[in-house]
PDB file of N, CA and C in Angstrom:
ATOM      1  N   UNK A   1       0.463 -10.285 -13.214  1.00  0.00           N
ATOM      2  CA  UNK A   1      -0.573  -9.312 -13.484  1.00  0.00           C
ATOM      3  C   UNK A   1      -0.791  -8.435 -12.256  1.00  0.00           C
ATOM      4  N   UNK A   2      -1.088  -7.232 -12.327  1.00  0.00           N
ATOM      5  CA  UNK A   2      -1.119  -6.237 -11.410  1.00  0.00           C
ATOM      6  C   UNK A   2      -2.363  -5.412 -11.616  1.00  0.00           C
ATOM      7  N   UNK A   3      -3.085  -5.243 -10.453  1.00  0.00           N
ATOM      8  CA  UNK A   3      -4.151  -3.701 -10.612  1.00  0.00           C
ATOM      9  C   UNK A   3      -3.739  -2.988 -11.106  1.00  0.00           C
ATOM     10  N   UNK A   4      -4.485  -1.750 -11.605  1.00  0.00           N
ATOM     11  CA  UNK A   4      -4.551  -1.057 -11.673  1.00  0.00           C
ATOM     12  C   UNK A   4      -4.855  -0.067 -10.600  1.00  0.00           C
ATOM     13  N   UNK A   5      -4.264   1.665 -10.539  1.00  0.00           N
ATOM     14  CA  UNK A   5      -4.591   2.029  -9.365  1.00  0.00           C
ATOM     15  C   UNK A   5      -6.200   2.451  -9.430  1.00  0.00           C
ATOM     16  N   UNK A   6      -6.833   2.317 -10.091  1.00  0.00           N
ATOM     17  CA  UNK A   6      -8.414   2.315 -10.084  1.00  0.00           C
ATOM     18  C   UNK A   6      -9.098   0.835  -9.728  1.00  0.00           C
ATOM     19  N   UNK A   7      -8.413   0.334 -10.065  1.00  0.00           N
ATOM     20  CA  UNK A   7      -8.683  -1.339  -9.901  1.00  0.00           C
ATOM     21  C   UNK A   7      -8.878  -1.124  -8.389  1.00  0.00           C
ATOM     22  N   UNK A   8      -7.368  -1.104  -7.777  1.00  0.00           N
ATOM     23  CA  UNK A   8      -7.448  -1.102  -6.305  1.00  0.00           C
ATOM     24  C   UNK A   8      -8.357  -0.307  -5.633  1.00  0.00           C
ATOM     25  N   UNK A   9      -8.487   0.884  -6.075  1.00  0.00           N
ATOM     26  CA  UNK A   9      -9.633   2.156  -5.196  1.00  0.00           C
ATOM     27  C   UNK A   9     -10.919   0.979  -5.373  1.00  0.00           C
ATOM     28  N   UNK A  10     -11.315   0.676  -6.505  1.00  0.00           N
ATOM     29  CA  UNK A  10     -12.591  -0.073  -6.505  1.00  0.00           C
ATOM     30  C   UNK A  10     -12.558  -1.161  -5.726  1.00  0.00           C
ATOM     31  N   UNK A  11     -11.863  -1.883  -5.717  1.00  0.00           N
ATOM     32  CA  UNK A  11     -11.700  -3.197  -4.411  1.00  0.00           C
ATOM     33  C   UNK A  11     -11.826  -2.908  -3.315  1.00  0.00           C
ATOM     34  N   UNK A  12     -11.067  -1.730  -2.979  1.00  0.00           N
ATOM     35  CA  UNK A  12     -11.094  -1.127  -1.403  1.00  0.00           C
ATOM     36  C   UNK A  12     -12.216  -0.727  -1.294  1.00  0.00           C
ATOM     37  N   UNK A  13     -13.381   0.448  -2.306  1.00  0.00           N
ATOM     38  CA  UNK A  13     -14.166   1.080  -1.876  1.00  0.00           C
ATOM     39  C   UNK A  13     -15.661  -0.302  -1.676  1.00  0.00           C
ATOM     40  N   UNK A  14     -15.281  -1.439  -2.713  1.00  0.00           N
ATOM     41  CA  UNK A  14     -16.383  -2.331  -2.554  1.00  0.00           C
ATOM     42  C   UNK A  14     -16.486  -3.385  -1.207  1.00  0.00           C
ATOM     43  N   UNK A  15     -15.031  -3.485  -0.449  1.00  0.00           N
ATOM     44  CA  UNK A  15     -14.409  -4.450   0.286  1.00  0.00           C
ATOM     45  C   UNK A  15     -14.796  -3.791   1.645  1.00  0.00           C
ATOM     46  N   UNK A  16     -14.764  -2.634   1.483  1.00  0.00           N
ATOM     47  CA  UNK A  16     -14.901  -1.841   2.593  1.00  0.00           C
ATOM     48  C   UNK A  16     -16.307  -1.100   2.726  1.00  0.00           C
ATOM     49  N   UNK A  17     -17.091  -1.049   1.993  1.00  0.00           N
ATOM     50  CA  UNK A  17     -18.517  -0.161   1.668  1.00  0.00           C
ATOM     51  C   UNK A  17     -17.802   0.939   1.757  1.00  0.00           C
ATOM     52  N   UNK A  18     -16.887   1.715   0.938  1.00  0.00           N
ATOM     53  CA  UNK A  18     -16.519   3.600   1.066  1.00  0.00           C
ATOM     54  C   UNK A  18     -17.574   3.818   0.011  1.00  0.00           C
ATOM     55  N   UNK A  19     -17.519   4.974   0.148  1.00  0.00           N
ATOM     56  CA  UNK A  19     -18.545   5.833  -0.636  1.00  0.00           C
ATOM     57  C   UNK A  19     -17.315   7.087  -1.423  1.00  0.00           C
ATOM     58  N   UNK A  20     -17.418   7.624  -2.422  1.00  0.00           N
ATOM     59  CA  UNK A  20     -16.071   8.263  -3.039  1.00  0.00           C
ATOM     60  C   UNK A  20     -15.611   9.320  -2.185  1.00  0.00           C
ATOM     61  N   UNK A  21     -16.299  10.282  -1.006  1.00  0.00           N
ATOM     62  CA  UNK A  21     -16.112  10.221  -0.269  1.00  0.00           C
ATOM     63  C   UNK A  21     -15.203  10.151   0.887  1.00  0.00           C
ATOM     64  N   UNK A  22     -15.633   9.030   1.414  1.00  0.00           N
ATOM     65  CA  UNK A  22     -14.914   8.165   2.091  1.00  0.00           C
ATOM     66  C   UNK A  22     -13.417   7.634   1.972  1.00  0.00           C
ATOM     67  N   UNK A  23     -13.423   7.749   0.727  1.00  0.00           N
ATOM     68  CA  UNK A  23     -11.965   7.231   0.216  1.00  0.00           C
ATOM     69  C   UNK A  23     -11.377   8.539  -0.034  1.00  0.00           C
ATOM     70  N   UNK A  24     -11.937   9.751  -0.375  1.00  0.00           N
ATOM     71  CA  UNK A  24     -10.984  10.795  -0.104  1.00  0.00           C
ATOM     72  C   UNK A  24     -10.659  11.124   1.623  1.00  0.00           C
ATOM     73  N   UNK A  25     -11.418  10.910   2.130  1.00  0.00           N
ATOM     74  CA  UNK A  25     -11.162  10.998   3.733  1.00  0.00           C
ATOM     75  C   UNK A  25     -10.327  10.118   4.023  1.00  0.00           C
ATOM     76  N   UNK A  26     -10.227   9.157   4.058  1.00  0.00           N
ATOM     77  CA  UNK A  26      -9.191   7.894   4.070  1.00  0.00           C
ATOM     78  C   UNK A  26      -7.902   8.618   3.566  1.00  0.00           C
ATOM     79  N   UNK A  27      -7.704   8.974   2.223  1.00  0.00           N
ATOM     80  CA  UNK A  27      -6.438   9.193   1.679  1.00  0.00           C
ATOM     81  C   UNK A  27      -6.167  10.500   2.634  1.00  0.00           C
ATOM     82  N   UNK A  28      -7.261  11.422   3.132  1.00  0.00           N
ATOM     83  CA  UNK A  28      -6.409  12.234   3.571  1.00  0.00           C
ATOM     84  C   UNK A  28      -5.589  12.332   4.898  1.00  0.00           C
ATOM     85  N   UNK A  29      -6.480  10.957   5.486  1.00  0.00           N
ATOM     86  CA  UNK A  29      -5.993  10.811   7.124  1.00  0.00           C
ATOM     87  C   UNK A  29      -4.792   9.964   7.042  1.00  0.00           C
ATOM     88  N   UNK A  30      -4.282   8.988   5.795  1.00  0.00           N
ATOM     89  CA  UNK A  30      -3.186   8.056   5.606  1.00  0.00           C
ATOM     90  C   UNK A  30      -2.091   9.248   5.545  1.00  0.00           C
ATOM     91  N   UNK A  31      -2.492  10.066   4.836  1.00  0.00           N
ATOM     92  CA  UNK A  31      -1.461  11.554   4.459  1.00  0.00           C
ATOM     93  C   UNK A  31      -0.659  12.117   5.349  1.00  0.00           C
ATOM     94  N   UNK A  32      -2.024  12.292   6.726  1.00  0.00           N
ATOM     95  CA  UNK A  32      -1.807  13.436   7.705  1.00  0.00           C
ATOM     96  C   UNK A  32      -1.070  12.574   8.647  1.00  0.00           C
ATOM     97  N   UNK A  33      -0.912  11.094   8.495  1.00  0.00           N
ATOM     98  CA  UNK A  33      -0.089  10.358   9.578  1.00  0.00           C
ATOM     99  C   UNK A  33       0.768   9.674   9.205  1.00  0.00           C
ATOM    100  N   UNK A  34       1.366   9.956   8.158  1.00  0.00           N
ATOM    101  CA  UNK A  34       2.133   9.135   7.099  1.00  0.00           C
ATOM    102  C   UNK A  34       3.991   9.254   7.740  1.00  0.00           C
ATOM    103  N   UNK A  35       4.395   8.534   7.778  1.00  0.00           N
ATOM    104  CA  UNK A  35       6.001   8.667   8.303  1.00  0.00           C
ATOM    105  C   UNK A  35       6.839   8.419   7.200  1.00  0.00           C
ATOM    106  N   UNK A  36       6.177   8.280   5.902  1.00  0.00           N
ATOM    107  CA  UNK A  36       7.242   7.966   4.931  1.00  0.00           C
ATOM    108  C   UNK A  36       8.965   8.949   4.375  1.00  0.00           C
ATOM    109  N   UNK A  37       8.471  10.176   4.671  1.00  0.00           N
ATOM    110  CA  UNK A  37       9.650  10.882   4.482  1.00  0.00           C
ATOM    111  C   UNK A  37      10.541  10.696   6.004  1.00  0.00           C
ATOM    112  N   UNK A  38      10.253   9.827   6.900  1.00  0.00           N
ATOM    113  CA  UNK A  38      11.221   9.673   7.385  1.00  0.00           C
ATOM    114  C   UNK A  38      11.751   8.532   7.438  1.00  0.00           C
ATOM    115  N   UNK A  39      11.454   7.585   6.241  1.00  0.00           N
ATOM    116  CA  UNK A  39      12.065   6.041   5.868  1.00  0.00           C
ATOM    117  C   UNK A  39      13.182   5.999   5.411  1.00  0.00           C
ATOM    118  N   UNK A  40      14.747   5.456   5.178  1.00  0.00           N
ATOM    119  CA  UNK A  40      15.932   5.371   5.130  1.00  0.00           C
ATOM    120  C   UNK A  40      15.624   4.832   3.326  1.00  0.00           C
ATOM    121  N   UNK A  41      14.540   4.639   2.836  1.00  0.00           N
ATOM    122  CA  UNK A  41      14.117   4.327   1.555  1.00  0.00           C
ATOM    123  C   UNK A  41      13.640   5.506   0.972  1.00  0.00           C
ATOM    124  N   UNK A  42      13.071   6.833   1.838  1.00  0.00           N
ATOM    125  CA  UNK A  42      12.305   7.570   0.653  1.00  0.00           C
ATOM    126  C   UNK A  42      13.639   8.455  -0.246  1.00  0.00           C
ATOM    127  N   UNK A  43      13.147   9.173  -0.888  1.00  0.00           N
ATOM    128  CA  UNK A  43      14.786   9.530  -1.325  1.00  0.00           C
ATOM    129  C   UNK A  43      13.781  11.198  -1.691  1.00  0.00           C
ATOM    130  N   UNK A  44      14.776  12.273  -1.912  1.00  0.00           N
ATOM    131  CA  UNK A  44      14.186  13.984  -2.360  1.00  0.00           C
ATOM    132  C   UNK A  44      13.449  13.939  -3.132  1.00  0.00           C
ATOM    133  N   UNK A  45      13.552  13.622  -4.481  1.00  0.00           N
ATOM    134  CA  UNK A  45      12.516  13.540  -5.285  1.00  0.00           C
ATOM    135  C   UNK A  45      11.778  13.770  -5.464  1.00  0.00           C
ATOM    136  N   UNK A  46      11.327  12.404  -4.496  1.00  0.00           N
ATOM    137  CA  UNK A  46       9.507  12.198  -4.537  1.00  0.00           C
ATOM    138  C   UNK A  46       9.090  13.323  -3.983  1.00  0.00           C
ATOM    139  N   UNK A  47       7.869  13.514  -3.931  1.00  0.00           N
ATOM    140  CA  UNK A  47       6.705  14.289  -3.063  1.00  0.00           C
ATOM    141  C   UNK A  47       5.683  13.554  -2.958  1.00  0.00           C
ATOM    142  N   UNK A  48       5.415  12.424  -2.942  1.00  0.00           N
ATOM    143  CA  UNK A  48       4.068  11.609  -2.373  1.00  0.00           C
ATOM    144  C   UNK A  48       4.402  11.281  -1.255  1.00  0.00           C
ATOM    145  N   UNK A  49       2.955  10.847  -0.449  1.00  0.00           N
ATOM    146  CA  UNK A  49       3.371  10.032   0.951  1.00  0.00           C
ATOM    147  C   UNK A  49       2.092   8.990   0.943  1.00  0.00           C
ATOM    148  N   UNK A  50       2.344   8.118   1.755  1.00  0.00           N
ATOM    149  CA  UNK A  50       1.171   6.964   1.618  1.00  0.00           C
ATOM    150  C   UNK A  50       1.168   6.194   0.454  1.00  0.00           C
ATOM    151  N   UNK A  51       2.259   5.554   0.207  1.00  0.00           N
ATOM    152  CA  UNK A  51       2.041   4.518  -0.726  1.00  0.00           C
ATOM    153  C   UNK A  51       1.376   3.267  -0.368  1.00  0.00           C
ATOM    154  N   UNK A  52       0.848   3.186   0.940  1.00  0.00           N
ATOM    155  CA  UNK A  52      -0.371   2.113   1.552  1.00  0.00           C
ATOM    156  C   UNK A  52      -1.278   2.340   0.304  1.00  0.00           C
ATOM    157  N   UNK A  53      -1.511   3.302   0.082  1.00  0.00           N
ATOM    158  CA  UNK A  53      -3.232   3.936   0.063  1.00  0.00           C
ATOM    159  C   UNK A  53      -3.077   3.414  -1.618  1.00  0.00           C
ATOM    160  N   UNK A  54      -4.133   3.210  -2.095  1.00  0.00           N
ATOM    161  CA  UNK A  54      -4.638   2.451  -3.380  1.00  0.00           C
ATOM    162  C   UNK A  54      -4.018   3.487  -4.198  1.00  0.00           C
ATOM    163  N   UNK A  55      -4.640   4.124  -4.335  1.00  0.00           N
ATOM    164  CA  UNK A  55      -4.898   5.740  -5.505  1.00  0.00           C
ATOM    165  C   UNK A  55      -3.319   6.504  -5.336  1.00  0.00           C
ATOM    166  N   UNK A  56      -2.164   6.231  -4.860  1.00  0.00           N
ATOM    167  CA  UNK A  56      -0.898   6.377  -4.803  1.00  0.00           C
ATOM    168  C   UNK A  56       0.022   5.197  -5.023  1.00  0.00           C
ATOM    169  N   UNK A  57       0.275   4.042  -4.175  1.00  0.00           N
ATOM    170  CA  UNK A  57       0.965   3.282  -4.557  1.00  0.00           C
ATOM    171  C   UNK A  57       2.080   3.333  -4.534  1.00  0.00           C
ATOM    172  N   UNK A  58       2.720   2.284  -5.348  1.00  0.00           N
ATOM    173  CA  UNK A  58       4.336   2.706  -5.462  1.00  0.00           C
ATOM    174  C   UNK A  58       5.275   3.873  -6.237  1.00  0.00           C
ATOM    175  N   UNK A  59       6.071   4.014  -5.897  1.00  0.00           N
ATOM    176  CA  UNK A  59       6.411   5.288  -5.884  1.00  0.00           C
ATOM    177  C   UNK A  59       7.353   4.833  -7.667  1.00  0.00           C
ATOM    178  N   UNK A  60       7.243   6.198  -8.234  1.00  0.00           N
ATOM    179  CA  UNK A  60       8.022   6.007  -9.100  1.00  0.00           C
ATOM    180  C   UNK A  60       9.186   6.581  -9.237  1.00  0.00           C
ATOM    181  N   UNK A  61       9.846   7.031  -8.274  1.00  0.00           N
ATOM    182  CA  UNK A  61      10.805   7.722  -7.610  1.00  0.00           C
ATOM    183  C   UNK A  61      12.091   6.639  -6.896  1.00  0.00           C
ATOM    184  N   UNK A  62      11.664   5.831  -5.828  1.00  0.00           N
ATOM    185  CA  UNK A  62      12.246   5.048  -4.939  1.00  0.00           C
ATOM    186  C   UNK A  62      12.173   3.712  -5.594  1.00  0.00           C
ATOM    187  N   UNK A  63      13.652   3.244  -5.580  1.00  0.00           N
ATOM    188  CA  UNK A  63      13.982   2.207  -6.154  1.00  0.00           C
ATOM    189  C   UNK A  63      14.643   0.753  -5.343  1.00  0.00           C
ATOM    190  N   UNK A  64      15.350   1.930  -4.220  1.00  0.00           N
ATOM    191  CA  UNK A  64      16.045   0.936  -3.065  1.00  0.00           C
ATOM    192  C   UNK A  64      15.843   0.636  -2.122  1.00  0.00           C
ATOM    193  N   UNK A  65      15.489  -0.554  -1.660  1.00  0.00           N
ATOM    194  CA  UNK A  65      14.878  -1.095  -0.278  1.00  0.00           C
ATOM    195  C   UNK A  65      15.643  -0.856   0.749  1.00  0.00           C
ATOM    196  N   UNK A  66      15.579   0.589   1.808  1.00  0.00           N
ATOM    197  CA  UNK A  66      16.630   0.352   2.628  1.00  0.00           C
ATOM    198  C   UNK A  66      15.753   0.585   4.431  1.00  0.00           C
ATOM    199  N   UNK A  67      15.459  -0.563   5.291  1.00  0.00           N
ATOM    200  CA  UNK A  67      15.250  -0.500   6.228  1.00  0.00           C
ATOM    201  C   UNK A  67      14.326  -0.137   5.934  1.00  0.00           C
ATOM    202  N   UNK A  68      13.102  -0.398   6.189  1.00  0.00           N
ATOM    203  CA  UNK A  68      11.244  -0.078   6.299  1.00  0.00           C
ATOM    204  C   UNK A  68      11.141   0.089   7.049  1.00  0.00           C
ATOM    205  N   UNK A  69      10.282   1.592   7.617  1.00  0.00           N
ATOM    206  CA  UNK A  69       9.724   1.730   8.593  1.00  0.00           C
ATOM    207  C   UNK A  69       8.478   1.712   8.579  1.00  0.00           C
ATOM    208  N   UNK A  70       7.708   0.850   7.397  1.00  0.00           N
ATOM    209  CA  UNK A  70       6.221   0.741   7.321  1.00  0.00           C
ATOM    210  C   UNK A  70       5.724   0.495   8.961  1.00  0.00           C
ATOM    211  N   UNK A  71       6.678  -0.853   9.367  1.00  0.00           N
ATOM    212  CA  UNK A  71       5.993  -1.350  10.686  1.00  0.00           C
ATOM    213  C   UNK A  71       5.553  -0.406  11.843  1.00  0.00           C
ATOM    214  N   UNK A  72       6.256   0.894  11.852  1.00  0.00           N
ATOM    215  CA  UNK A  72       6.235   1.638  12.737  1.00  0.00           C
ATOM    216  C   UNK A  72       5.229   3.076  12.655  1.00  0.00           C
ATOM    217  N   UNK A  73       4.621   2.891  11.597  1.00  0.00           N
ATOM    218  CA  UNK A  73       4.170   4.175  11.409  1.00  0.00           C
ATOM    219  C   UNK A  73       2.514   4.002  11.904  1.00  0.00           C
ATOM    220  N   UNK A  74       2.204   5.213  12.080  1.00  0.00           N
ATOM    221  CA  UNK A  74       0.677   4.951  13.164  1.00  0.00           C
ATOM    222  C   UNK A  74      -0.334   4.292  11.933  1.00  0.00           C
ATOM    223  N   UNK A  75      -0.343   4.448  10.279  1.00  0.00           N
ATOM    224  CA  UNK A  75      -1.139   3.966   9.572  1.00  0.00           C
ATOM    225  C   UNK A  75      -1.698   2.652   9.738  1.00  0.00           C
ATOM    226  N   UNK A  76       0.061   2.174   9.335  1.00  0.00           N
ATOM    227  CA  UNK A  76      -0.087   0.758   9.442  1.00  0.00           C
ATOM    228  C   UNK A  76      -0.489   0.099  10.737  1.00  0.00           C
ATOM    229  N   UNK A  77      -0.416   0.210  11.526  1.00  0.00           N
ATOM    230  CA  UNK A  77      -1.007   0.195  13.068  1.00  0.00           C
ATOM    231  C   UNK A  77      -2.403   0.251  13.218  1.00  0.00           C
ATOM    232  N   UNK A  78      -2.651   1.770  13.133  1.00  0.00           N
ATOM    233  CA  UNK A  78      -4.257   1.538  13.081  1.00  0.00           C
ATOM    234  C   UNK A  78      -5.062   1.112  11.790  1.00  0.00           C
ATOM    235  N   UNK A  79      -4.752   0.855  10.958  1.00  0.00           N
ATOM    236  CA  UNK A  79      -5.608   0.504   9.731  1.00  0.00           C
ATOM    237  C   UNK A  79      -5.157  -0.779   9.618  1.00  0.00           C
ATOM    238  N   UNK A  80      -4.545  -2.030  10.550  1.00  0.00           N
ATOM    239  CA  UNK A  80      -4.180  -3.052  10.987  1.00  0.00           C
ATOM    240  C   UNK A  80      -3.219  -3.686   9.448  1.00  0.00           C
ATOM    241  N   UNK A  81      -2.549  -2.747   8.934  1.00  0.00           N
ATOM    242  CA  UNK A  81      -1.844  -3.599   7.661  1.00  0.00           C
ATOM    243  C   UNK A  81      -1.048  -4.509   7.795  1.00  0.00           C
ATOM    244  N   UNK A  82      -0.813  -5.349   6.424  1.00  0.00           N
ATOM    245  CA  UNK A  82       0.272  -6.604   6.798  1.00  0.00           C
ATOM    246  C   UNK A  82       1.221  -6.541   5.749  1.00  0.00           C
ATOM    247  N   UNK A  83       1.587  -5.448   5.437  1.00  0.00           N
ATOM    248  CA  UNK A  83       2.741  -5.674   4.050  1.00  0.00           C
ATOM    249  C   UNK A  83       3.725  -4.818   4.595  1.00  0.00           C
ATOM    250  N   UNK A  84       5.105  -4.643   3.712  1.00  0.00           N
ATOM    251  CA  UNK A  84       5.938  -3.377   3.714  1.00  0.00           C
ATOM    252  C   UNK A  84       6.109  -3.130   2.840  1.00  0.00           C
ATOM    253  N   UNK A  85       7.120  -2.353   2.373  1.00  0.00           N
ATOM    254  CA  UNK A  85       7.702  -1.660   1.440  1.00  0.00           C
ATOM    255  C   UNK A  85       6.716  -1.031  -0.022  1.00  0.00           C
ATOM    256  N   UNK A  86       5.768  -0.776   0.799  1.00  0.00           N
ATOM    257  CA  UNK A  86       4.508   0.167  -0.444  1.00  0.00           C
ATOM    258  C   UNK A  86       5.107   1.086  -1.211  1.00  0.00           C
ATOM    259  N   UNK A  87       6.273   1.723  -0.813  1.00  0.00           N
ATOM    260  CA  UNK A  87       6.949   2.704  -1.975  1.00  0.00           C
ATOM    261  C   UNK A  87       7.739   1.709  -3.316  1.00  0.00           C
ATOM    262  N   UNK A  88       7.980   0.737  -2.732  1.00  0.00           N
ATOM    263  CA  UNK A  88       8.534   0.016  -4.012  1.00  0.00           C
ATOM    264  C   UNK A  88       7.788  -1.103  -4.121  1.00  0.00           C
ATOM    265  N   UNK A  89       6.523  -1.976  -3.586  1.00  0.00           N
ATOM    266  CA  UNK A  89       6.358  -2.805  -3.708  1.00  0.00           C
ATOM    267  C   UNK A  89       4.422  -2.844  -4.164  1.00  0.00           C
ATOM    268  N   UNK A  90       4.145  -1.570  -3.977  1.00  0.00           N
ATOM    269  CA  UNK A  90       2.803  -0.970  -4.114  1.00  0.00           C
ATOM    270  C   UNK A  90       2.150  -0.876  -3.025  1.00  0.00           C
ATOM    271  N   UNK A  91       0.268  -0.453  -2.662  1.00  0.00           N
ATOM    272  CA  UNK A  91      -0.310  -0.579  -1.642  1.00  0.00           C
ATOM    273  C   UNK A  91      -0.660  -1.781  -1.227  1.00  0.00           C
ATOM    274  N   UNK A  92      -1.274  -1.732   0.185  1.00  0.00           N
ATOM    275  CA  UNK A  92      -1.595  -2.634   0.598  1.00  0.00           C
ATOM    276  C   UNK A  92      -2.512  -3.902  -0.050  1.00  0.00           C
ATOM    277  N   UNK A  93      -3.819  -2.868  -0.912  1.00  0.00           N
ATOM    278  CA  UNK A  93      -4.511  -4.095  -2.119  1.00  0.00           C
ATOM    279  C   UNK A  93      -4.020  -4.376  -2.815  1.00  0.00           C
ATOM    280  N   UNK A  94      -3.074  -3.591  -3.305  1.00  0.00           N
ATOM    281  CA  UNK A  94      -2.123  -4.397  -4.481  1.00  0.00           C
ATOM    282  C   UNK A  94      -1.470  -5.767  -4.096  1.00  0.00           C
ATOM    283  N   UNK A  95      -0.514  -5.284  -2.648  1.00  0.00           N
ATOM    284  CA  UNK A  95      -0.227  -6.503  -2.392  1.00  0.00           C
ATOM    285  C   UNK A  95      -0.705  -7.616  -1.827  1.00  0.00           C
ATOM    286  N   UNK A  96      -1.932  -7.545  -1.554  1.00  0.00           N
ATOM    287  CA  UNK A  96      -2.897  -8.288  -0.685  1.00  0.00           C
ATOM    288  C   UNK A  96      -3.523  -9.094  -2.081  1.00  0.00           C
ATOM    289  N   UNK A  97      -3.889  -8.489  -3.065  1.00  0.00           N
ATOM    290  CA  UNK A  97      -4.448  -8.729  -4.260  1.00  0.00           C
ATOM    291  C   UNK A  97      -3.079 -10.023  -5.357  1.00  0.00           C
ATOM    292  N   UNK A  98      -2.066  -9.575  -5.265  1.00  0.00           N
ATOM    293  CA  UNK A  98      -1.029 -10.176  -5.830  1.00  0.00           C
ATOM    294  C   UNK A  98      -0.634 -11.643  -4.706  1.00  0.00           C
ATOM    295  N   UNK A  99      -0.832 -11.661  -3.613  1.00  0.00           N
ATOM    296  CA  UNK A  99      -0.835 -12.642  -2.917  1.00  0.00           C
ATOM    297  C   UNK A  99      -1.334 -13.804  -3.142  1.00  0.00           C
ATOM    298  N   UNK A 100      -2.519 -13.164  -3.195  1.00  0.00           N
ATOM    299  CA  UNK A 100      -4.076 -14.158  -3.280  1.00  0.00           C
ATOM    300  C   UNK A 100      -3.864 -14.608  -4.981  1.00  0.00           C
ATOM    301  N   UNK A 101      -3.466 -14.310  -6.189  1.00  0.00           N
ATOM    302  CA  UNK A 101      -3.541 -14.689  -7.318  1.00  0.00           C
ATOM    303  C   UNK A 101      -2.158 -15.763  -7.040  1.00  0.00           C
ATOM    304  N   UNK A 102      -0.731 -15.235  -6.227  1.00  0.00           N
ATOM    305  CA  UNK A 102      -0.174 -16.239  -6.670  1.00  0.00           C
ATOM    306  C   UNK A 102      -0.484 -17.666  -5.563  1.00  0.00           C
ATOM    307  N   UNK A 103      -0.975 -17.191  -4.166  1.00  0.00           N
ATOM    308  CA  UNK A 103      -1.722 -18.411  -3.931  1.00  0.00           C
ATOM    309  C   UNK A 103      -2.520 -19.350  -4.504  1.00  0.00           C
ATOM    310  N   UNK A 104      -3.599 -18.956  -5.809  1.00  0.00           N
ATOM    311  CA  UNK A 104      -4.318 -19.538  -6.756  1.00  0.00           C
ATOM    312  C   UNK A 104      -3.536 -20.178  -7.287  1.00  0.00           C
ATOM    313  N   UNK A 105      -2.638 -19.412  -8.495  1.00  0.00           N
ATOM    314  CA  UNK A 105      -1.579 -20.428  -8.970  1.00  0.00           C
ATOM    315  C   UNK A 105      -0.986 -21.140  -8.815  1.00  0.00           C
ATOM    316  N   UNK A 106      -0.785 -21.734  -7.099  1.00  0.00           N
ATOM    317  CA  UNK A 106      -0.013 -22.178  -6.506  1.00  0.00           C
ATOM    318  C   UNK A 106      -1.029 -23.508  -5.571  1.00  0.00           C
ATOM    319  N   UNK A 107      -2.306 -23.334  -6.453  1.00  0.00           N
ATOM    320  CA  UNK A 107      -3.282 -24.579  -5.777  1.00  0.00           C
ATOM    321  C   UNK A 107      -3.421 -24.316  -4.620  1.00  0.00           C
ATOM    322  N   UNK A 108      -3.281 -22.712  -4.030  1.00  0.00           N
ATOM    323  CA  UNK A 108      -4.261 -22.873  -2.903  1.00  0.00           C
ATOM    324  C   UNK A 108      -3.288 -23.047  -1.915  1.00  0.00           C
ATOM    325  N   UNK A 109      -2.283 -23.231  -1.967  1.00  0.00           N
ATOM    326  CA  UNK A 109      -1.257 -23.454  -0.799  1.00  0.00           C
ATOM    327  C   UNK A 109      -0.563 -22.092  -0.775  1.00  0.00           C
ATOM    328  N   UNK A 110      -0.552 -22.185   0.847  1.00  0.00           N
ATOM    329  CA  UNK A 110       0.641 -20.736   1.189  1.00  0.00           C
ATOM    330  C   UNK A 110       1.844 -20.859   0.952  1.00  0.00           C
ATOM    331  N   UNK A 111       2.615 -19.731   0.596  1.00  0.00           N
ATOM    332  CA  UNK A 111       3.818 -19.276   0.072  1.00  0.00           C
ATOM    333  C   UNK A 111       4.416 -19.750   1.121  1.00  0.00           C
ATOM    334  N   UNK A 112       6.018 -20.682   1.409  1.00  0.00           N
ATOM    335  CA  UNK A 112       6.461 -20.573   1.802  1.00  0.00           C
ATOM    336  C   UNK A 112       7.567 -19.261   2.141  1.00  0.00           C
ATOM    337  N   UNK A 113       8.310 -18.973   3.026  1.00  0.00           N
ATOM    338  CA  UNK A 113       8.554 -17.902   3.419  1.00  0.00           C
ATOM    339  C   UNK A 113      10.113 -17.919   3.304  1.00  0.00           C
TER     340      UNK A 113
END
């Protein structure tokens, strides 16, 4: 089971106190620092950037995992994230959100790796 990308904006905006707002300011500063068109994964296509960000997500464009440069980009850095591959794998609540359910299912124990 997966959010929805409204699902996620609402988690983030309740998790975080944003105000609607706020979450457009957010999306626009993930935007303005976004390194995704220079990932060995984004491909012409697309035209989104920030697939961190809730209200974008994964891309429906990019299909092939090649070399992530999530780790390197100033977002993920300063907005302290812990995932990669948001163009194919969704945003950060998504995957933060999909974690935590299959930890549940899983009695509470962490995923081995």
């Amino acid at each position: 089971m997966f959010l929805t990308k409204d699902q996620a904006k609402a988690m983030l905006m309740k998790n975080m106190n944003m105000s609607e707002e706020d979450f457009s300011e957010g999306e626009k500063w993930v935007k303005s620092k976004c390194t995704c068109a220079d990932c060995p994964s984004y491909v012409a296509s697309e035209t989104d950037l920030g697939f961190c960000w809730p209200s974008i997500g994964q891309s429906e464009h990019i299909h092939d995992e090649k070399n992530c440069i999530c780790g390197q980009c100033p977002v993920f850095n300063e907005a302290d994230l812990q995932f990669a591959y948001y163009c194919t794998r969704d945003s950060e609540v998504q995957q933060s959100w999909q974690m935590t359910q299959e930890r549940a299912a899983d009695g509470g124990r962490p995923t081995e790796e």
